[in-house]
PDB file of N, CA and C in Angstrom:
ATOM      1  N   UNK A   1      -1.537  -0.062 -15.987  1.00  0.00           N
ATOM      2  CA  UNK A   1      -1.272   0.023 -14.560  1.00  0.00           C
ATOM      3  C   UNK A   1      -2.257  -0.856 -13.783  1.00  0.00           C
ATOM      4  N   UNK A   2      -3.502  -0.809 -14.060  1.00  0.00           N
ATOM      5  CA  UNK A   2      -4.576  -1.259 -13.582  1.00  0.00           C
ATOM      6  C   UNK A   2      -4.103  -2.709 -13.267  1.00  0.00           C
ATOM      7  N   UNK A   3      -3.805  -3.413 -14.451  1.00  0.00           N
ATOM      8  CA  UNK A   3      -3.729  -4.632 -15.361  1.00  0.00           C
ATOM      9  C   UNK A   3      -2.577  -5.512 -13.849  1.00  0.00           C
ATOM     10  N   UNK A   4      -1.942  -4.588 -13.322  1.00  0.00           N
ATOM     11  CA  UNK A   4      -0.913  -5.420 -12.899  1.00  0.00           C
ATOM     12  C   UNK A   4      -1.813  -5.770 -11.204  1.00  0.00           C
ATOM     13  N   UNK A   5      -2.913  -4.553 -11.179  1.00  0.00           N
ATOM     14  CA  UNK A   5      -3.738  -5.013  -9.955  1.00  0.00           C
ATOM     15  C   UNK A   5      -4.568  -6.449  -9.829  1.00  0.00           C
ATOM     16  N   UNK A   6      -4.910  -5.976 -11.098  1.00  0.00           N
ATOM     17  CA  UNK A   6      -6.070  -7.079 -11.657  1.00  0.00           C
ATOM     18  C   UNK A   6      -4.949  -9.125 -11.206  1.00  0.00           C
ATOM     19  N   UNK A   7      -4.103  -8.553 -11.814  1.00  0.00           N
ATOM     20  CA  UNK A   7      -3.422 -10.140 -12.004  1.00  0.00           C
ATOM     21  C   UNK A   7      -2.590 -10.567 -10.488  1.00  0.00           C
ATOM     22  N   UNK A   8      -3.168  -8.860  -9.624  1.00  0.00           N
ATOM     23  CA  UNK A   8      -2.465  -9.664  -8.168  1.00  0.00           C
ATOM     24  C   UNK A   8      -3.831 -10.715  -7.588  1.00  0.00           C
ATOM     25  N   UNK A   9      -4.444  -9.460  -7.922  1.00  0.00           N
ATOM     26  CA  UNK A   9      -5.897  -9.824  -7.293  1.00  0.00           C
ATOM     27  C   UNK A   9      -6.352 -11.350  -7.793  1.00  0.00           C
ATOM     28  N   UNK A  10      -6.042 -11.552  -8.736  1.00  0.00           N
ATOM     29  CA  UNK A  10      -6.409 -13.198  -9.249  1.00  0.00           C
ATOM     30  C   UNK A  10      -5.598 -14.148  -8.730  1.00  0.00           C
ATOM     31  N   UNK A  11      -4.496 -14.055  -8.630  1.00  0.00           N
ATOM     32  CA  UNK A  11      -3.621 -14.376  -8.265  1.00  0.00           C
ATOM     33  C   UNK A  11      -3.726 -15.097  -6.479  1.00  0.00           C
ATOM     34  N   UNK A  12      -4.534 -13.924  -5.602  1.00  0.00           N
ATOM     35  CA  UNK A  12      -4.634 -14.460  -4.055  1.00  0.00           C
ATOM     36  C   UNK A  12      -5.896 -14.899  -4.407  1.00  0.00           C
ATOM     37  N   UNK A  13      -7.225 -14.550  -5.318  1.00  0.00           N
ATOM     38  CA  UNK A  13      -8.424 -14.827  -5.231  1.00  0.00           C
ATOM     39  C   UNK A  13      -8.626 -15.583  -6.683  1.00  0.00           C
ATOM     40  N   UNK A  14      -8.144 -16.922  -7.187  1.00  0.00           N
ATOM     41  CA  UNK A  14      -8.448 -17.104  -8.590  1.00  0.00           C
ATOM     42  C   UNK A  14     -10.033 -16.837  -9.628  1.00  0.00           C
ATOM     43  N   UNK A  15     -11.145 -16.723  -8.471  1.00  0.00           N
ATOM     44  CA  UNK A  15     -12.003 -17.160  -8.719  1.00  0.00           C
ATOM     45  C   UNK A  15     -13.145 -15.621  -8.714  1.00  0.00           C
ATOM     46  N   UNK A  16     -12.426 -14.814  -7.878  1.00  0.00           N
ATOM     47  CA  UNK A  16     -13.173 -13.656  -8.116  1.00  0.00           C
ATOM     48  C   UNK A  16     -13.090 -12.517  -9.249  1.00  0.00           C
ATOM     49  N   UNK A  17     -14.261 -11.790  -9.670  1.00  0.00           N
ATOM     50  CA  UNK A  17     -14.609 -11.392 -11.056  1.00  0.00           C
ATOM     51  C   UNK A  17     -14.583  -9.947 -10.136  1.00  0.00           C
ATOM     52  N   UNK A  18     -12.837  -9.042 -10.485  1.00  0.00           N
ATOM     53  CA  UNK A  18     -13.273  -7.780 -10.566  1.00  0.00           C
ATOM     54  C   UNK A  18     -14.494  -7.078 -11.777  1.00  0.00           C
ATOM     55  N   UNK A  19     -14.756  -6.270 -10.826  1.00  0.00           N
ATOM     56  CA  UNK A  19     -15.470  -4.896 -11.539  1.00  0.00           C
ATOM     57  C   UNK A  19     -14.785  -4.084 -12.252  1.00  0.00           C
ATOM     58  N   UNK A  20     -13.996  -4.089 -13.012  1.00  0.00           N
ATOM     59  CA  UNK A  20     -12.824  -2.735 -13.717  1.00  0.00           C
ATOM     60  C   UNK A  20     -13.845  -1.637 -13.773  1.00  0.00           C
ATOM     61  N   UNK A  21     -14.790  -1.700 -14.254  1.00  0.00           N
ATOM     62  CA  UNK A  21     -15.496  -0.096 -14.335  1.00  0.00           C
ATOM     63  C   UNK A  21     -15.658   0.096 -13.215  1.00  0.00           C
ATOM     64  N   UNK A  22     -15.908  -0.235 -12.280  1.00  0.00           N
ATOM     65  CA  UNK A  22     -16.693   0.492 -10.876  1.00  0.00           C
ATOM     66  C   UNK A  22     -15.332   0.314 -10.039  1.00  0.00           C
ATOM     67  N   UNK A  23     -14.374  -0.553  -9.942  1.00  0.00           N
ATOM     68  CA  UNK A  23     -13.324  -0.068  -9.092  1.00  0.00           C
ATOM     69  C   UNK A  23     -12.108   0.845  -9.516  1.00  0.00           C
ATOM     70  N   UNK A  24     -11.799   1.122 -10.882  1.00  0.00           N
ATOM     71  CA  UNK A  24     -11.346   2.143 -11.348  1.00  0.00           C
ATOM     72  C   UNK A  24     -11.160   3.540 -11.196  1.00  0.00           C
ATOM     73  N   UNK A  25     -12.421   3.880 -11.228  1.00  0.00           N
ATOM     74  CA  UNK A  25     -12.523   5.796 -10.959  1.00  0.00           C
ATOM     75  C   UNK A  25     -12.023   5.299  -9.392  1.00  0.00           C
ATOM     76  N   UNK A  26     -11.966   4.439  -8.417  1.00  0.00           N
ATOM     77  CA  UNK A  26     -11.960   4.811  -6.600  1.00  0.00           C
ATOM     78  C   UNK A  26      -9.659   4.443  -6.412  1.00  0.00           C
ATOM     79  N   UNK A  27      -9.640   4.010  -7.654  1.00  0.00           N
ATOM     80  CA  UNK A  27      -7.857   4.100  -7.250  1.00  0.00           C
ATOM     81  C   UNK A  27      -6.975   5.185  -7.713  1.00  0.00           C
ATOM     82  N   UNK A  28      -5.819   5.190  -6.507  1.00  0.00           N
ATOM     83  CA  UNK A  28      -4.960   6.726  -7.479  1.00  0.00           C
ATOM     84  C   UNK A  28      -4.052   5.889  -7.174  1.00  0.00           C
ATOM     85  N   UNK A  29      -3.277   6.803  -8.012  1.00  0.00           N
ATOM     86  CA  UNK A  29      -1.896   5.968  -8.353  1.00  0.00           C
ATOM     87  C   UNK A  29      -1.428   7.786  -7.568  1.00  0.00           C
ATOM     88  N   UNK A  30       0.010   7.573  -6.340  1.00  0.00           N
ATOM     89  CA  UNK A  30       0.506   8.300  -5.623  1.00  0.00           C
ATOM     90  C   UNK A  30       1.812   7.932  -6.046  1.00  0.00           C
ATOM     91  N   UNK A  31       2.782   9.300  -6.636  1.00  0.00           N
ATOM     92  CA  UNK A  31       4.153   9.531  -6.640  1.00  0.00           C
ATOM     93  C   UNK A  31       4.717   9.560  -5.470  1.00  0.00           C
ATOM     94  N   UNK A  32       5.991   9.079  -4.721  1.00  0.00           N
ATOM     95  CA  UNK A  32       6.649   9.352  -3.632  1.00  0.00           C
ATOM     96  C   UNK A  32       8.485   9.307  -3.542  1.00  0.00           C
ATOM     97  N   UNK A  33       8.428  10.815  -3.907  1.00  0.00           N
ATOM     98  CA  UNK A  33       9.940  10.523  -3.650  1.00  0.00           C
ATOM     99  C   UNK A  33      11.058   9.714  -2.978  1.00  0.00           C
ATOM    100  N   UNK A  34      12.248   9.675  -3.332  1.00  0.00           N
ATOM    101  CA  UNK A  34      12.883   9.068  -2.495  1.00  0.00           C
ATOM    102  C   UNK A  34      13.423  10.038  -1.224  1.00  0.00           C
ATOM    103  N   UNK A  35      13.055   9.158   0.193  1.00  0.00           N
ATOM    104  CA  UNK A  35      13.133   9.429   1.009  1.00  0.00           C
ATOM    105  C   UNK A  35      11.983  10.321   1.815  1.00  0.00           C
ATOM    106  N   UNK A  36      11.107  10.185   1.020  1.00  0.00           N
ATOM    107  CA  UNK A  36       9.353  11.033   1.375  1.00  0.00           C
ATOM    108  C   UNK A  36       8.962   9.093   2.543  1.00  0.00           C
ATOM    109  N   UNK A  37       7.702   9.934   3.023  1.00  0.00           N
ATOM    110  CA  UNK A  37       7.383   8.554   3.687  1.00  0.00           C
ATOM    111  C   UNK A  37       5.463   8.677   3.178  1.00  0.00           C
ATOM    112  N   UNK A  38       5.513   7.736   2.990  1.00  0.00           N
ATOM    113  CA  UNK A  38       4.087   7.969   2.340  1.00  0.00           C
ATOM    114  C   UNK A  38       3.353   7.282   3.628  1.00  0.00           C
ATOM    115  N   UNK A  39       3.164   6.897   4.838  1.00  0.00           N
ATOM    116  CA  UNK A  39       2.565   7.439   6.291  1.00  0.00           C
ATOM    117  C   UNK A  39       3.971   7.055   7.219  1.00  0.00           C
ATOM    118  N   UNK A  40       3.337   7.649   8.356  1.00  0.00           N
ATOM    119  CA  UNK A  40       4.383   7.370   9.813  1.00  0.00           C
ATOM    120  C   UNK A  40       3.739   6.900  10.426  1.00  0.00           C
ATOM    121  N   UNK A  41       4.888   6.306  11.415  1.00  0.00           N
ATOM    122  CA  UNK A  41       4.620   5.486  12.673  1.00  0.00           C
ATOM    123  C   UNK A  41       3.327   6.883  13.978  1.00  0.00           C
ATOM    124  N   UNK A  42       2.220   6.163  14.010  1.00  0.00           N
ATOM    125  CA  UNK A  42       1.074   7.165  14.614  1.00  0.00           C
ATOM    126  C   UNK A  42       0.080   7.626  13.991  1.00  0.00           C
ATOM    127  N   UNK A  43       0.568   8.003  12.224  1.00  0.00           N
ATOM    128  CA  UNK A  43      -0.887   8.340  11.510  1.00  0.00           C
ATOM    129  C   UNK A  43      -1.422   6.756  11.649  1.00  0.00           C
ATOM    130  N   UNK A  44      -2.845   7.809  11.113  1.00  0.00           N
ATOM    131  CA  UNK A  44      -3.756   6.084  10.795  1.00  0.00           C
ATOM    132  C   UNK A  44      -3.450   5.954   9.080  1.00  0.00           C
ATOM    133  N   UNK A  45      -3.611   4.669   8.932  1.00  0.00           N
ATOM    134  CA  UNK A  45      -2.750   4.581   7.560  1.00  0.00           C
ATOM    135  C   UNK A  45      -4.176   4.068   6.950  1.00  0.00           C
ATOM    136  N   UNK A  46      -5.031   4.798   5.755  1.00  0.00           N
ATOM    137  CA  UNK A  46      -6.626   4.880   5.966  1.00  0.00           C
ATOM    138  C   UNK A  46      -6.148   4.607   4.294  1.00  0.00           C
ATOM    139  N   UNK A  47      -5.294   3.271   3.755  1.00  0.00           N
ATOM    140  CA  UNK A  47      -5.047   2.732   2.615  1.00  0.00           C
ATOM    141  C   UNK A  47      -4.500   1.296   2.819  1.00  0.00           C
ATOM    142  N   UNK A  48      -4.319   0.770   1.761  1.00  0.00           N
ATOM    143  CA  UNK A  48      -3.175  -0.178   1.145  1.00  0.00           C
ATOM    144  C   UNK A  48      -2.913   0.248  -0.217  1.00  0.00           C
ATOM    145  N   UNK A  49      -1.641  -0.285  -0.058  1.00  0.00           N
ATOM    146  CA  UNK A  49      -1.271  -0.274  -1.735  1.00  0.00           C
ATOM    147  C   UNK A  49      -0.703  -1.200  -2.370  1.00  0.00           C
ATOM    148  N   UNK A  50      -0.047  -0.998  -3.361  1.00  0.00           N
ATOM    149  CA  UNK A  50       0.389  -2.000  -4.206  1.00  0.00           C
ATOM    150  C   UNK A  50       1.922  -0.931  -4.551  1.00  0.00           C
ATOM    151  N   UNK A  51       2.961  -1.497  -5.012  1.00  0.00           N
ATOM    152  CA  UNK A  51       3.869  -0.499  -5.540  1.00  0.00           C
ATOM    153  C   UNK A  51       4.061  -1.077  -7.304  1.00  0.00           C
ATOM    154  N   UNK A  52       3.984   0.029  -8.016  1.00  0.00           N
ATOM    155  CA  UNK A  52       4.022  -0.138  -9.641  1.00  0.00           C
ATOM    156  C   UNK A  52       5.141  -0.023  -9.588  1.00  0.00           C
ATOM    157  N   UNK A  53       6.516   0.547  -9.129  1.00  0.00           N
ATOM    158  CA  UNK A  53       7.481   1.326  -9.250  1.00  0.00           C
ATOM    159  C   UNK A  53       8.309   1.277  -8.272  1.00  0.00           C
ATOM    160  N   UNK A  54       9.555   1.196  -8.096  1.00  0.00           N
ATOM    161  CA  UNK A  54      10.284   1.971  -7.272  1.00  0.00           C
ATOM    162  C   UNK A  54      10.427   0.573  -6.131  1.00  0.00           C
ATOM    163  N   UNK A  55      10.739   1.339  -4.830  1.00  0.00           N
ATOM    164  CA  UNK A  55      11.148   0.483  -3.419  1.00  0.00           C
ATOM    165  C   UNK A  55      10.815   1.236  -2.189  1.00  0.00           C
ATOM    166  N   UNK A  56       9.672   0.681  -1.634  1.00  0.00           N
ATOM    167  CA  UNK A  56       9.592   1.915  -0.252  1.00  0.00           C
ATOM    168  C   UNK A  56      10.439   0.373   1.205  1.00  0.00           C
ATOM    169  N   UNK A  57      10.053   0.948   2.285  1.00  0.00           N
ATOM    170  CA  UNK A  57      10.499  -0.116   3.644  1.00  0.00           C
ATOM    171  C   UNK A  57       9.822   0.105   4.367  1.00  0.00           C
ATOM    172  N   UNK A  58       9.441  -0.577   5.403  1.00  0.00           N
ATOM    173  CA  UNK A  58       8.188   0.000   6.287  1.00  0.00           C
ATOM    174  C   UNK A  58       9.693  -0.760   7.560  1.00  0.00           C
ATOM    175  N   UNK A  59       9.238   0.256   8.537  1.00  0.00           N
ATOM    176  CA  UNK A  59      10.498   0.040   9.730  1.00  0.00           C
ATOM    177  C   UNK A  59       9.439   0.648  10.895  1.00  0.00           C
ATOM    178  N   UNK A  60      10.514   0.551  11.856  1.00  0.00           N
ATOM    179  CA  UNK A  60      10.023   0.923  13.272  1.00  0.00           C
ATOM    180  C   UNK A  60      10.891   1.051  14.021  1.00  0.00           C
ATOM    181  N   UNK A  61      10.913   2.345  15.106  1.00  0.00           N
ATOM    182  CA  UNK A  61      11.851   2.928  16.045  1.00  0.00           C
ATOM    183  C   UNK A  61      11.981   2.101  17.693  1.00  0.00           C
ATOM    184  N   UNK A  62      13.295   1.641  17.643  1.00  0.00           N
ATOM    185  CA  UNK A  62      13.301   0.947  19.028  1.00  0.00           C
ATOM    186  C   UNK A  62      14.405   1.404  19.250  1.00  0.00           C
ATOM    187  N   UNK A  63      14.513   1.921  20.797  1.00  0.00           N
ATOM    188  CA  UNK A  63      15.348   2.637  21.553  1.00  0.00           C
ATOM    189  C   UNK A  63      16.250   3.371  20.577  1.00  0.00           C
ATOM    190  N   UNK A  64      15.967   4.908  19.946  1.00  0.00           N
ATOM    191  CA  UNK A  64      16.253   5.472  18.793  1.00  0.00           C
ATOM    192  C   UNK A  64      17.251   5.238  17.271  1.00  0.00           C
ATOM    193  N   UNK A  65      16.584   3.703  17.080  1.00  0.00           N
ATOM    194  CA  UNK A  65      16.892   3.118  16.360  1.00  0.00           C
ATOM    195  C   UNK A  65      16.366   2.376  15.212  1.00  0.00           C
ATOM    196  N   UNK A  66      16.656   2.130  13.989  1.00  0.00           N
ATOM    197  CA  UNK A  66      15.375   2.016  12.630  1.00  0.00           C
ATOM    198  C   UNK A  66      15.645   0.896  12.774  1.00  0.00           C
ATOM    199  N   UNK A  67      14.428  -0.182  13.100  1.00  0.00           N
ATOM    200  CA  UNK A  67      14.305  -1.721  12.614  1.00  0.00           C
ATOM    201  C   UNK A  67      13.284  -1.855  11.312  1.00  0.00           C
ATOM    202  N   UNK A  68      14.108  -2.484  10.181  1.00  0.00           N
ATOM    203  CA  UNK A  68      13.566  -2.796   9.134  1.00  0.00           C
ATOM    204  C   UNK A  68      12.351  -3.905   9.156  1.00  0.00           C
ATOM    205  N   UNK A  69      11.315  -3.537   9.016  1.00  0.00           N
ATOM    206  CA  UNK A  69      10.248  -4.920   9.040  1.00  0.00           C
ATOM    207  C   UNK A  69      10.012  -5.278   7.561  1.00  0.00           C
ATOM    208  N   UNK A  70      10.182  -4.619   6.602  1.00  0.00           N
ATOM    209  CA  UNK A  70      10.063  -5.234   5.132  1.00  0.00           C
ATOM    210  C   UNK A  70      10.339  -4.591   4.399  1.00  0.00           C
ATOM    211  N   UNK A  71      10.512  -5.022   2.687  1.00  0.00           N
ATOM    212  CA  UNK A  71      11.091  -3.943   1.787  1.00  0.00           C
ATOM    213  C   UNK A  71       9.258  -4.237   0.807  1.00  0.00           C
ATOM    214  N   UNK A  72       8.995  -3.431   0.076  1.00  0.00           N
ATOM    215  CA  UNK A  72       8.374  -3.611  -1.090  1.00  0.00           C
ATOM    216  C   UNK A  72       9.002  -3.208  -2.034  1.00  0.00           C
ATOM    217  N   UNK A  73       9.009  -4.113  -2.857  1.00  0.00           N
ATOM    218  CA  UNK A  73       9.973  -3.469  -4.135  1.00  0.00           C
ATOM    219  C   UNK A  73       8.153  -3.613  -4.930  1.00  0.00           C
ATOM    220  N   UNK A  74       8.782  -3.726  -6.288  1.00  0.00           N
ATOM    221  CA  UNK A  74       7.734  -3.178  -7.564  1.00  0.00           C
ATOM    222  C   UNK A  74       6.958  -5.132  -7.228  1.00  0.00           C
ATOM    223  N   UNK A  75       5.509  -4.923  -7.570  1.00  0.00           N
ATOM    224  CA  UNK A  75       4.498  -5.913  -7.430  1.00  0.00           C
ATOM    225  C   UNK A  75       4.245  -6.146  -6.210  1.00  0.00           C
ATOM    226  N   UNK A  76       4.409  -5.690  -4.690  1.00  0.00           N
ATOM    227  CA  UNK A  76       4.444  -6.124  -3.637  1.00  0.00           C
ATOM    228  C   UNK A  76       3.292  -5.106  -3.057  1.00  0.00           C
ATOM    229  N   UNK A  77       2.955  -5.977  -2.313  1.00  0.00           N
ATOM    230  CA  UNK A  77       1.436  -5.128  -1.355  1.00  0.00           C
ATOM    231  C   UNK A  77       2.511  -4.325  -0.306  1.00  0.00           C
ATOM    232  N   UNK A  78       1.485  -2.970   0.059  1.00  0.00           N
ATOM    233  CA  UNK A  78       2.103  -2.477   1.339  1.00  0.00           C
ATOM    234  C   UNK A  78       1.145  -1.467   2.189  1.00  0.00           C
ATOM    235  N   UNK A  79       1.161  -1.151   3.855  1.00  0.00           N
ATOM    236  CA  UNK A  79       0.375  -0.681   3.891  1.00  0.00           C
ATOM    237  C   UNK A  79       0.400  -1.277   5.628  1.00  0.00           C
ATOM    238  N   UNK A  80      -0.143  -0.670   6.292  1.00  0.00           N
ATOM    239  CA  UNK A  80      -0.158  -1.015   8.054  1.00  0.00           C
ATOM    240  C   UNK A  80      -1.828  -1.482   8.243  1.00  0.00           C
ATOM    241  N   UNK A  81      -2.144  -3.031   7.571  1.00  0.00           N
ATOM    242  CA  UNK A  81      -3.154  -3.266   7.499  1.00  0.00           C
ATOM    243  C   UNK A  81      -4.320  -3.280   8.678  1.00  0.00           C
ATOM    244  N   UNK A  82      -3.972  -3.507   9.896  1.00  0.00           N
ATOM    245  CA  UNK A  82      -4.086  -3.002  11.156  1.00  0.00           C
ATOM    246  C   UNK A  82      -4.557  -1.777  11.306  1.00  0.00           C
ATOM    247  N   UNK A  83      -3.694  -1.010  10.873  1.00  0.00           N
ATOM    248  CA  UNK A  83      -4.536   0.240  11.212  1.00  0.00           C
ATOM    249  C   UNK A  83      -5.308   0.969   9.894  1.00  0.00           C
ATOM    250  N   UNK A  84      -5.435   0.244   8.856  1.00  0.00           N
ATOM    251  CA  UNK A  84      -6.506   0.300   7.820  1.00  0.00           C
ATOM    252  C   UNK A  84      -7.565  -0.261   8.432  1.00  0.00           C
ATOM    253  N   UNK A  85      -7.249  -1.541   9.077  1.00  0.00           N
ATOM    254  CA  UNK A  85      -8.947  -1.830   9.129  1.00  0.00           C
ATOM    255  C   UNK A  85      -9.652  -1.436  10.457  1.00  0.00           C
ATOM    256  N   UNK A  86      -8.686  -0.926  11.632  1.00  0.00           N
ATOM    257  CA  UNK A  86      -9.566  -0.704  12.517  1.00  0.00           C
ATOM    258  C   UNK A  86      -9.113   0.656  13.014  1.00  0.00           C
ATOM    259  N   UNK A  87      -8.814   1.584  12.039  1.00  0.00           N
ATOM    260  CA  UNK A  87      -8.446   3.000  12.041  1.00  0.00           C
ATOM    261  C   UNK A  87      -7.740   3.403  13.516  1.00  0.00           C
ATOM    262  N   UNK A  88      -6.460   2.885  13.809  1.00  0.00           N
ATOM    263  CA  UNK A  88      -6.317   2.813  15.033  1.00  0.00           C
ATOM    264  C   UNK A  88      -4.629   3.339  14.355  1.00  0.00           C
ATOM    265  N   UNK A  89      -3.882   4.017  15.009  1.00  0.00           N
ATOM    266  CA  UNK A  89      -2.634   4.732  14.618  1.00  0.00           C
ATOM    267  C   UNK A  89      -1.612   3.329  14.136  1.00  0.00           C
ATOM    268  N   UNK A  90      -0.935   4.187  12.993  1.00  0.00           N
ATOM    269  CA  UNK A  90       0.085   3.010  12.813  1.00  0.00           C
ATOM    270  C   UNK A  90       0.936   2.580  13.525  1.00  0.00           C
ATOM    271  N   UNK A  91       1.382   1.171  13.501  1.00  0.00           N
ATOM    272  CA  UNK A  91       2.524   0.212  14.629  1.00  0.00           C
ATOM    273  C   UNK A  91       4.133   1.391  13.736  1.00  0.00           C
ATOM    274  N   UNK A  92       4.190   1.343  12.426  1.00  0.00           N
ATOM    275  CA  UNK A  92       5.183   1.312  12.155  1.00  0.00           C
ATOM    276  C   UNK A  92       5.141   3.039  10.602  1.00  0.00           C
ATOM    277  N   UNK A  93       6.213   2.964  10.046  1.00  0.00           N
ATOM    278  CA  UNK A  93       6.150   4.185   8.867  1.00  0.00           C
ATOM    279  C   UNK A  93       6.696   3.301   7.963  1.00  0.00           C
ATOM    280  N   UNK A  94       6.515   3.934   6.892  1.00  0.00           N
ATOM    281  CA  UNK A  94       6.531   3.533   5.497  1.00  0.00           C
ATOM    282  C   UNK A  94       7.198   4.451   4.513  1.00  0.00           C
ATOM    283  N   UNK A  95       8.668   3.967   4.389  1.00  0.00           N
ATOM    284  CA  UNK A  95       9.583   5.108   3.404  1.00  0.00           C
ATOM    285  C   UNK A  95       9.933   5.292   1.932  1.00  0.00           C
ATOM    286  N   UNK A  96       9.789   5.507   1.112  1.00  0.00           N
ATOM    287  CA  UNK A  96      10.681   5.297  -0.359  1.00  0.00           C
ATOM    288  C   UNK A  96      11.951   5.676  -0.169  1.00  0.00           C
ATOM    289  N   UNK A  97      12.715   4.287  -0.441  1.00  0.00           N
ATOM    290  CA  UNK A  97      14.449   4.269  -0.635  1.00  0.00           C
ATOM    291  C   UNK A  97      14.668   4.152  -2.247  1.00  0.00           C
ATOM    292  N   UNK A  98      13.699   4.647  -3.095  1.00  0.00           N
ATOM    293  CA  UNK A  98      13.912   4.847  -4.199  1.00  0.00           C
ATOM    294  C   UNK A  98      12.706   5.726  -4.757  1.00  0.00           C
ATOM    295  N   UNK A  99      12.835   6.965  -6.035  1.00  0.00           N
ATOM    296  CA  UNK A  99      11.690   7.385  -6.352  1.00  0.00           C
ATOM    297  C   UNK A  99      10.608   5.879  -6.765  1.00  0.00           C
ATOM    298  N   UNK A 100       9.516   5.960  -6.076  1.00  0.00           N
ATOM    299  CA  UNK A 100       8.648   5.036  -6.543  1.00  0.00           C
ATOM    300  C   UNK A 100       6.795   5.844  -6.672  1.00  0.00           C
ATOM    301  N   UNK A 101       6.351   4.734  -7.570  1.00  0.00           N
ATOM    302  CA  UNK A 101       4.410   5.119  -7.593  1.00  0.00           C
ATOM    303  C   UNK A 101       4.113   3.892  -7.078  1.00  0.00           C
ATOM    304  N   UNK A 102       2.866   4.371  -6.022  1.00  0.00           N
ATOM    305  CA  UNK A 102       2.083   3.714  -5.270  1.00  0.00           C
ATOM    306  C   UNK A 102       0.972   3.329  -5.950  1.00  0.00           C
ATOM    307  N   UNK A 103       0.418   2.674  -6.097  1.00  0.00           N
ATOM    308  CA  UNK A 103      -1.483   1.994  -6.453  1.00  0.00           C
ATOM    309  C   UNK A 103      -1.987   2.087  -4.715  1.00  0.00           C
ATOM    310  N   UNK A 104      -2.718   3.071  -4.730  1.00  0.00           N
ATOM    311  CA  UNK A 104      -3.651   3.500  -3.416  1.00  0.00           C
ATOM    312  C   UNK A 104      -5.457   2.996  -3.373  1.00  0.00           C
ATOM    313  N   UNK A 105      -4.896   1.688  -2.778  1.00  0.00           N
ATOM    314  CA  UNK A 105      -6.744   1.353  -2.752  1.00  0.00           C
ATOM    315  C   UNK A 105      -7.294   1.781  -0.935  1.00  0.00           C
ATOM    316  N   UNK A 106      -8.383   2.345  -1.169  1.00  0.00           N
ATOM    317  CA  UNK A 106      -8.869   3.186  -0.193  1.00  0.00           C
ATOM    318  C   UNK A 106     -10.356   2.130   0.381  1.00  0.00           C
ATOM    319  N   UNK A 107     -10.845   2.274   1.236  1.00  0.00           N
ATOM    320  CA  UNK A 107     -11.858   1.689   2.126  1.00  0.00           C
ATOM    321  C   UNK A 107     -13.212   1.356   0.981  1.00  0.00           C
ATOM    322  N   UNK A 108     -12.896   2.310   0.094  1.00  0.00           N
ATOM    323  CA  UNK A 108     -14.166   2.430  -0.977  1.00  0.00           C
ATOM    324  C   UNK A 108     -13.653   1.153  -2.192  1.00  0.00           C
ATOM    325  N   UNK A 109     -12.661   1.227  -2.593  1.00  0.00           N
ATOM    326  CA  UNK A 109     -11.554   0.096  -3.349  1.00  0.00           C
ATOM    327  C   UNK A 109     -12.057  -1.066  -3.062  1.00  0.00           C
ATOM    328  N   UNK A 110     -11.971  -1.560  -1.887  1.00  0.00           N
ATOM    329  CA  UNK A 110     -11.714  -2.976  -0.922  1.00  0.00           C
ATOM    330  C   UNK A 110     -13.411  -3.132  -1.296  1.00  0.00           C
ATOM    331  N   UNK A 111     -14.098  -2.523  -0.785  1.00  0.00           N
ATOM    332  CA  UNK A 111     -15.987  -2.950  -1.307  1.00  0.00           C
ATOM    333  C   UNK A 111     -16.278  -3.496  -2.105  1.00  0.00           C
ATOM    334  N   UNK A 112     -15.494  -2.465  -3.119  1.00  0.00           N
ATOM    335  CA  UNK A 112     -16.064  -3.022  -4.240  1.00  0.00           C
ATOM    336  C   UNK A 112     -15.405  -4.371  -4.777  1.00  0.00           C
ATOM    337  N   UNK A 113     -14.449  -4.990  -4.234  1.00  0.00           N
ATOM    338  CA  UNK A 113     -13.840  -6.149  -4.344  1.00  0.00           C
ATOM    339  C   UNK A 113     -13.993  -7.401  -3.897  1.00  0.00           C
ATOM    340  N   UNK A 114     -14.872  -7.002  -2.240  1.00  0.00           N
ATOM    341  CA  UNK A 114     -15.062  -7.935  -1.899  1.00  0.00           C
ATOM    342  C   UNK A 114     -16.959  -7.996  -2.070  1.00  0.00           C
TER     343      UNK A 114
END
């Protein structure tokens, strides 16, 4: 599971040398049903992830109506980076339109990376 982080991470950064021991124990891997929302539009979204699995959409309500802003299918980053980094409520929510697992890197994750 790890393995598929590792080769995103090289992938945007060729040149940087994860830590596997020390960023390991700080990731969970999160189940999310289909049709669960793993945050909403207003929480603070106090992650990113990665999806191992599955298909979530991140959308947003205009005049009571769902606008799609992206799909993540399996290998795709996801996450209301905005309000990860400046803990400020999310613009938008984030759904699974299929059972999928999340890779949850948390504020402690990102440190040790960069």
């Amino acid at each position: 599971m790890y393995e598929l982080l590792h080769s995103f991470i090289q992938q945007l950064f060729p040149h940087c040398q994860v830590d596997v021991a020390r960023l390991e124990p700080l990731l969970e891997s999160r189940r999310v049903p289909k049709g669960d929302f793993l945050f909403q539009e207003g929480d603070v979204c106090d992650f990113v992830g990665l999806t191992l699995k599955g298909c979530l959409r991140s959308f947003f309500l205009k005049d009571g109506k769902e606008l799609t802003l992206f799909f993540h299918p399996e290998n795709h980053t996801l996450g209301d980076y905005e309000s990860f980094r400046r803990q400020i409520p999310a613009y938008f929510s984030c759904q699974a339109i299929e059972d999928s697992e999340i890779l949850i890197l948390t504020t402690q994750a990102i440190a040790v990376l960069v």
